[in-house]
Protein backbone atom coordinates (compact mmCIF):
# COMPACT_ATOMS: atom_id res chain seq x y z
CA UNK A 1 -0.34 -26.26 2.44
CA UNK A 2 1.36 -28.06 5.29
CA UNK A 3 1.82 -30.94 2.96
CA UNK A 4 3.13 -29.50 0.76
CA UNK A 5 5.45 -27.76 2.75
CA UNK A 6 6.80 -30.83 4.31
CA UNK A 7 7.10 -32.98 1.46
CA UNK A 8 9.51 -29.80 -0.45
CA UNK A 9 11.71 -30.24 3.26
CA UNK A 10 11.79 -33.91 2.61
CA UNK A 11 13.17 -33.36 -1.01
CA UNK A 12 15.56 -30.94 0.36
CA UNK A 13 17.43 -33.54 2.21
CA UNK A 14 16.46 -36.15 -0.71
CA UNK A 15 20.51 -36.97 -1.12
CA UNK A 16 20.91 -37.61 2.73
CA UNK A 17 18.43 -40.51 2.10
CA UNK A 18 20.43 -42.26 -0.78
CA UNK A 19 23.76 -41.75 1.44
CA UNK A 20 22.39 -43.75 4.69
CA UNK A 21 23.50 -47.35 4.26
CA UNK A 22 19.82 -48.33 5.43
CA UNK A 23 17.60 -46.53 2.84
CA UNK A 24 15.79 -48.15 0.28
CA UNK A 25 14.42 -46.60 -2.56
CA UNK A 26 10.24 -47.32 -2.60
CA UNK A 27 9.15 -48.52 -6.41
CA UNK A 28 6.41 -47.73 -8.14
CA UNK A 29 4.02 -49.23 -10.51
CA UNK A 30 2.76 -46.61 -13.38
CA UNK A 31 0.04 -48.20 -15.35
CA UNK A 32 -2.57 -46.81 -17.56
CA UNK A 33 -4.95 -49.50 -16.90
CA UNK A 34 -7.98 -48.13 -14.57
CA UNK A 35 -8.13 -48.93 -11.05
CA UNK A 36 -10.08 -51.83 -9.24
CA UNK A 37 -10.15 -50.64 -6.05
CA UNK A 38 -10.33 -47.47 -4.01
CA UNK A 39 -6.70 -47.67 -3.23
CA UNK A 40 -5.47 -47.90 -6.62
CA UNK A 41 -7.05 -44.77 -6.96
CA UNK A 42 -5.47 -43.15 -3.96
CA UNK A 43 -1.95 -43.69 -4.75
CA UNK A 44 -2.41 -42.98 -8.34
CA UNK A 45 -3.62 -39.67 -7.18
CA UNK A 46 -1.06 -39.55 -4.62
CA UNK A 47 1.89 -39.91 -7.60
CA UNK A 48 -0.03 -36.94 -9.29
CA UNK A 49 -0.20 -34.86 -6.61
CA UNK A 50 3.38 -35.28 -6.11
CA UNK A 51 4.99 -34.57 -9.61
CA UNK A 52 2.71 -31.49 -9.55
CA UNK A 53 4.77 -30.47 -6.10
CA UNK A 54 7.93 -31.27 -7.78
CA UNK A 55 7.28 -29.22 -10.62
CA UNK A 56 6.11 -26.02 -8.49
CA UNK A 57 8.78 -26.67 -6.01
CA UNK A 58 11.63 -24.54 -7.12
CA UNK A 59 9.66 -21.59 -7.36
CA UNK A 60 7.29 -21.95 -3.91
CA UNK A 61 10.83 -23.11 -2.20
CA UNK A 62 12.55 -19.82 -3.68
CA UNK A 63 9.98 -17.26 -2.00
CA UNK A 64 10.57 -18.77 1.26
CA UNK A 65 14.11 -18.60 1.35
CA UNK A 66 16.94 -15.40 0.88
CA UNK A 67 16.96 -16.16 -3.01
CA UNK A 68 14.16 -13.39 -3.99
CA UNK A 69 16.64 -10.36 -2.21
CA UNK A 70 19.63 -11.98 -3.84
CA UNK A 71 18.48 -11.91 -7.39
CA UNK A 72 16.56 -8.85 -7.19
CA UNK A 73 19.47 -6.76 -6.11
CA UNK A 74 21.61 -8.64 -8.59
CA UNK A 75 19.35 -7.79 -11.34
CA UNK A 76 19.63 -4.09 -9.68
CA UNK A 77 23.49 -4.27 -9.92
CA UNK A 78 23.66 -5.14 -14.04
CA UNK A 79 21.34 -2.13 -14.46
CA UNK A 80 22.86 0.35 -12.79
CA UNK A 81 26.49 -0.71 -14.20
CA UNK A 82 25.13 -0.81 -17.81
CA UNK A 83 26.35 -4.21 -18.80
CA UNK A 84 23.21 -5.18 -20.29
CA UNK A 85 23.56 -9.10 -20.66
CA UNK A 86 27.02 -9.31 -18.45
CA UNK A 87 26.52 -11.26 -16.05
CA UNK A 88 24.24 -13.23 -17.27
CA UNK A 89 21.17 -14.53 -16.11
CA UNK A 90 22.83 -17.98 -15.57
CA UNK A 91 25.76 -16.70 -13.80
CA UNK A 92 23.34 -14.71 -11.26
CA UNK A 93 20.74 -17.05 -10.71
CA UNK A 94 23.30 -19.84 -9.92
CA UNK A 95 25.37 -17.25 -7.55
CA UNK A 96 22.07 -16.45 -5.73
CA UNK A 97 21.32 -20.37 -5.57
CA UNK A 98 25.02 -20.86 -3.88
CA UNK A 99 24.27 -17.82 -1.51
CA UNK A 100 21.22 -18.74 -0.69
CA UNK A 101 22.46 -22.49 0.38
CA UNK A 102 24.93 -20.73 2.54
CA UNK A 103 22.16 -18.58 4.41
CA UNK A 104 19.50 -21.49 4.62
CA UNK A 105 21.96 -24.26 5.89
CA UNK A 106 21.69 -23.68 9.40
CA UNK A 107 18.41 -23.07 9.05
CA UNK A 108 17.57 -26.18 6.94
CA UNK A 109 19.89 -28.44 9.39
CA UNK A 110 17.81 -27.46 11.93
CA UNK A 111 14.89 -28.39 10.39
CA UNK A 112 15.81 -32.07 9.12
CA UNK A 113 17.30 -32.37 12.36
CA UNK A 114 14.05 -31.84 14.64
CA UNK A 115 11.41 -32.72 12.18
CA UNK A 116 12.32 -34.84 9.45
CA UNK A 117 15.13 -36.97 10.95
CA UNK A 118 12.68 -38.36 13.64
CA UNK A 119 9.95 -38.89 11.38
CA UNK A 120 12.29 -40.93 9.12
CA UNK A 121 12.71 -42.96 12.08
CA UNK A 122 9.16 -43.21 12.80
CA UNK A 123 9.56 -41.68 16.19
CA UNK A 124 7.42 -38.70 15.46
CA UNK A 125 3.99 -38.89 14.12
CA UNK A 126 3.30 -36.32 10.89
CA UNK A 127 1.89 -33.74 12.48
CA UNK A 128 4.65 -32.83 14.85
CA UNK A 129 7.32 -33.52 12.59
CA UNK A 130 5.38 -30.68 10.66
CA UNK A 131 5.15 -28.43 13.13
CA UNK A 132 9.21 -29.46 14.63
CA UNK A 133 10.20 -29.00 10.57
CA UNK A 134 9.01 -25.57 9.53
CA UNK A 135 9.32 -23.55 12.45
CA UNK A 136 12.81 -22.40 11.83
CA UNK A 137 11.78 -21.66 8.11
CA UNK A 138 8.87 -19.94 10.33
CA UNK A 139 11.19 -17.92 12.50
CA UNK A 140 13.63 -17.26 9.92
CA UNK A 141 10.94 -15.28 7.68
CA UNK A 142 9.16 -13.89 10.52
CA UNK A 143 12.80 -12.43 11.17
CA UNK A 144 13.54 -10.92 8.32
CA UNK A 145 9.29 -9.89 7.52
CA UNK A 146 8.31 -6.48 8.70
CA UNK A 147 5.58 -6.04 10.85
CA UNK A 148 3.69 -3.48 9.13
CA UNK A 149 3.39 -6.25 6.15
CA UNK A 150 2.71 -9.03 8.58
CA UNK A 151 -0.36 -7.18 9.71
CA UNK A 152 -1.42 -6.08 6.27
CA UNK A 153 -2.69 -9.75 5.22
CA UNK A 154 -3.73 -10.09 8.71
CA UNK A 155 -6.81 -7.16 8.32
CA UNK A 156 -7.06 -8.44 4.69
CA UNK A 157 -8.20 -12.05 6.03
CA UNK A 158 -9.80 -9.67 9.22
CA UNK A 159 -7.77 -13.08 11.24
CA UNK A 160 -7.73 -11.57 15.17
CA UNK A 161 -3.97 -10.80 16.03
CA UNK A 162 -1.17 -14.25 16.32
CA UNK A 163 -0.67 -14.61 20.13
CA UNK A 164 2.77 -16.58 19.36
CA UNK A 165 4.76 -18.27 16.33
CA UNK A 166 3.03 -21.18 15.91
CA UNK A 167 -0.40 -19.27 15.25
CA UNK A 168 1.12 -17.70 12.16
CA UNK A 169 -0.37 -19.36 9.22
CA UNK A 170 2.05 -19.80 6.16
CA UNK A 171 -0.68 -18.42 3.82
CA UNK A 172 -0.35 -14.96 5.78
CA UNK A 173 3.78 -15.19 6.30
CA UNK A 174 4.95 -15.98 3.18
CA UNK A 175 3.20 -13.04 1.42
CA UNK A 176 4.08 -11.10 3.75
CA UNK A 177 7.47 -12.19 3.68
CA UNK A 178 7.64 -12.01 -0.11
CA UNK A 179 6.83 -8.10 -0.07
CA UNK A 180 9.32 -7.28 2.98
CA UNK A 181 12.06 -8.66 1.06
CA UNK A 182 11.47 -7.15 -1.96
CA UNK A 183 10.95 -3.71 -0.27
CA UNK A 184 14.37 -4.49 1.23
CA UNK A 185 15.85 -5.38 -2.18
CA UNK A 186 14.93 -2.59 -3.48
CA UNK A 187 15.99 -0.15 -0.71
CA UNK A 188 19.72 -1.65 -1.68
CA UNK A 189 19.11 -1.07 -5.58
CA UNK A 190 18.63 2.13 -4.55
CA UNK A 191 21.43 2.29 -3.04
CA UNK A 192 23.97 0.60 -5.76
CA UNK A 193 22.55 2.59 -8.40
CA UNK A 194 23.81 6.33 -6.51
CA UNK A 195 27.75 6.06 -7.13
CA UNK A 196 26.97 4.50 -10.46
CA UNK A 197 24.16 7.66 -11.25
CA UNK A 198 26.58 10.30 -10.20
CA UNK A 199 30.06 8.80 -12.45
CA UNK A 200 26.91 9.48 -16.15
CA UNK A 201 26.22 12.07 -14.65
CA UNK A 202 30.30 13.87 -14.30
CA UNK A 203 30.74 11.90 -17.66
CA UNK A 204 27.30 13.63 -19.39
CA UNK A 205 28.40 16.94 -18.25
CA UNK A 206 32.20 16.97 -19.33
CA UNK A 207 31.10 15.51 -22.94
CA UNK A 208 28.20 18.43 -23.26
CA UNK A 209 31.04 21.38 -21.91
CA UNK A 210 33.32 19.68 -24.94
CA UNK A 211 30.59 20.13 -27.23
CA UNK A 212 30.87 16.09 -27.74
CA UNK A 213 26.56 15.38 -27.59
CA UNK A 214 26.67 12.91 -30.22
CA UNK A 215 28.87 10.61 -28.18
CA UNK A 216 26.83 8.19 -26.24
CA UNK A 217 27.80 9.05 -22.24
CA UNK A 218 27.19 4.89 -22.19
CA UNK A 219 30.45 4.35 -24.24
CA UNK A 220 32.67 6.55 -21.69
CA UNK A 221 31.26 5.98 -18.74
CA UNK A 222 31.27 2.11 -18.59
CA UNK A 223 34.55 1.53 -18.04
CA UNK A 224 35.06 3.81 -15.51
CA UNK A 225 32.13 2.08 -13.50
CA UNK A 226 33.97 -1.20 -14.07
CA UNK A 227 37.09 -0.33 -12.85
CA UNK A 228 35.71 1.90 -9.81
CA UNK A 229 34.02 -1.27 -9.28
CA UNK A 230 36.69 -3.51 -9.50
CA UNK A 231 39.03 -1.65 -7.62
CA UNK A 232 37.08 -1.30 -4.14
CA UNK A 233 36.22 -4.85 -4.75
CA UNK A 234 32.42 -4.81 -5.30
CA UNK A 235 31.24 -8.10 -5.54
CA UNK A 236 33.39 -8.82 -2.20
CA UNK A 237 31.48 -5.90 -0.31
CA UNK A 238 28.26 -6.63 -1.55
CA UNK A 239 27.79 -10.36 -0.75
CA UNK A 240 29.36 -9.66 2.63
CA UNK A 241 26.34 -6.64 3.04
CA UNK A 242 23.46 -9.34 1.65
CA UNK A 243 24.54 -11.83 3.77
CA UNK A 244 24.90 -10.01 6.65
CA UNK A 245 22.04 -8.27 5.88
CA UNK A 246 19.62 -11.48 6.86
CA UNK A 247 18.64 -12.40 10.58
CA UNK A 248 19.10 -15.93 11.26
């Protein structure tokens, strides 16, 4: 876990590396021919284990971060408005990307700048660049995790009580973490979907008194939620209430 935790910080800051003057890019030698010795082996292993991190990165990065609130109360939003497809699932993914590179910056700054930077610079040995690298990814979840979840997976694993920050294990945080957030996300569904429930239901009950049941509520109501919507500026309130809505 802790490498693979460290190597998805390194490939955060992957573009940093090709902008210093002094970097050089490390080749490597694919070949399907079997290896003669032990370390052939090693670093062939190595290269696998490393595509198979790049491949999973995106999603283990994702439920460490404030993308999984973003989209869920995205995905929350299109419901309750109606609009089906609109936005689409491009349009919010890549908003909750942007969003969630705004919230993590200082957070991933931090990071490069007390654990990967001097282990570039081979002034730090692994372990402590480690430990320097994810503990404001560590105090930024345990921020924003509740502590009723926290201590769920804690008498799952029966693990005695963490006497400080470093003692909490990733394995128990970011589960914990995961479920906090989406309790969160969906406290603010919740919340978007009242104005939107009461405007059917006024629109349901003025097409039943006009006899009008055949008329889909959907078709009349829409637009009304689009322009209430519009006009108190929604998407402007709402990112400023997500983003706010994370301790860093």
């Amino acid at each position: 876990m802790k490498k693979i935790f460290f190597l998805l910080i390194v490939s955060a800051f992957f573009n940093t590396l090709f902008a210093a003057p002094e970097a050089t890019i490390p080749t490597v030698n694919l070949s399907l021919s079997a290896p003669n010795t032990p370390n052939q082996l090693v670093t062939t292993l190595n290269i696998v284990v490393v595509l198979t991190i790049l491949a999973l990165a995106p999603s283990i990065v994702f439920v460490m971060t404030s993308f999984l609130r973003l989209i869920v109360v995205f995905s929350f939003l299109r419901q309750a408005m109606g609009t089906q497809s609109m936005p689409p699932n491009t349009i919010l993914v890549t908003l909750a990307l942007i969003l969630t590179f705004f919230i993590m910056e200082p957070v991933a700054t931090k990071s490069y700048n007390e654990g990967i930077k001097p282990y570039l610079a081979e002034k730090i040995g692994y372990e402590e660049a480690f430990t320097k690298g994810v503990k404001p990814f560590k105090d930024f979840m345990l921020k924003n995790t509740r502590e009723k979840d926290l201590a769920l997976f804690y008498r799952i694993r029966h693990l005695p009580n963490p006497k400080t920050i470093d003692d909490v294990s990733l394995t128990v945080l970011v589960p914990a973490f995961m479920i906090s957030e989406l309790k969160t996300a969906f406290e603010i569904g919740f919340l978007i979907y009242l104005p939107f429930l009461v405007i059917d239901m006024v629109v349901s009950s003025v097409l039943m008194a006009m006899g009008m049941m055949m008329l889909p509520p959907v078709m009349i109501s829409l637009p009304f939620k689009l322009l209430i919507f519009v006009l108190v500026d929604g998407w402007n309130l709402l990112v400023q209430r997500l983003v706010e809505s994370f301790v860093t």
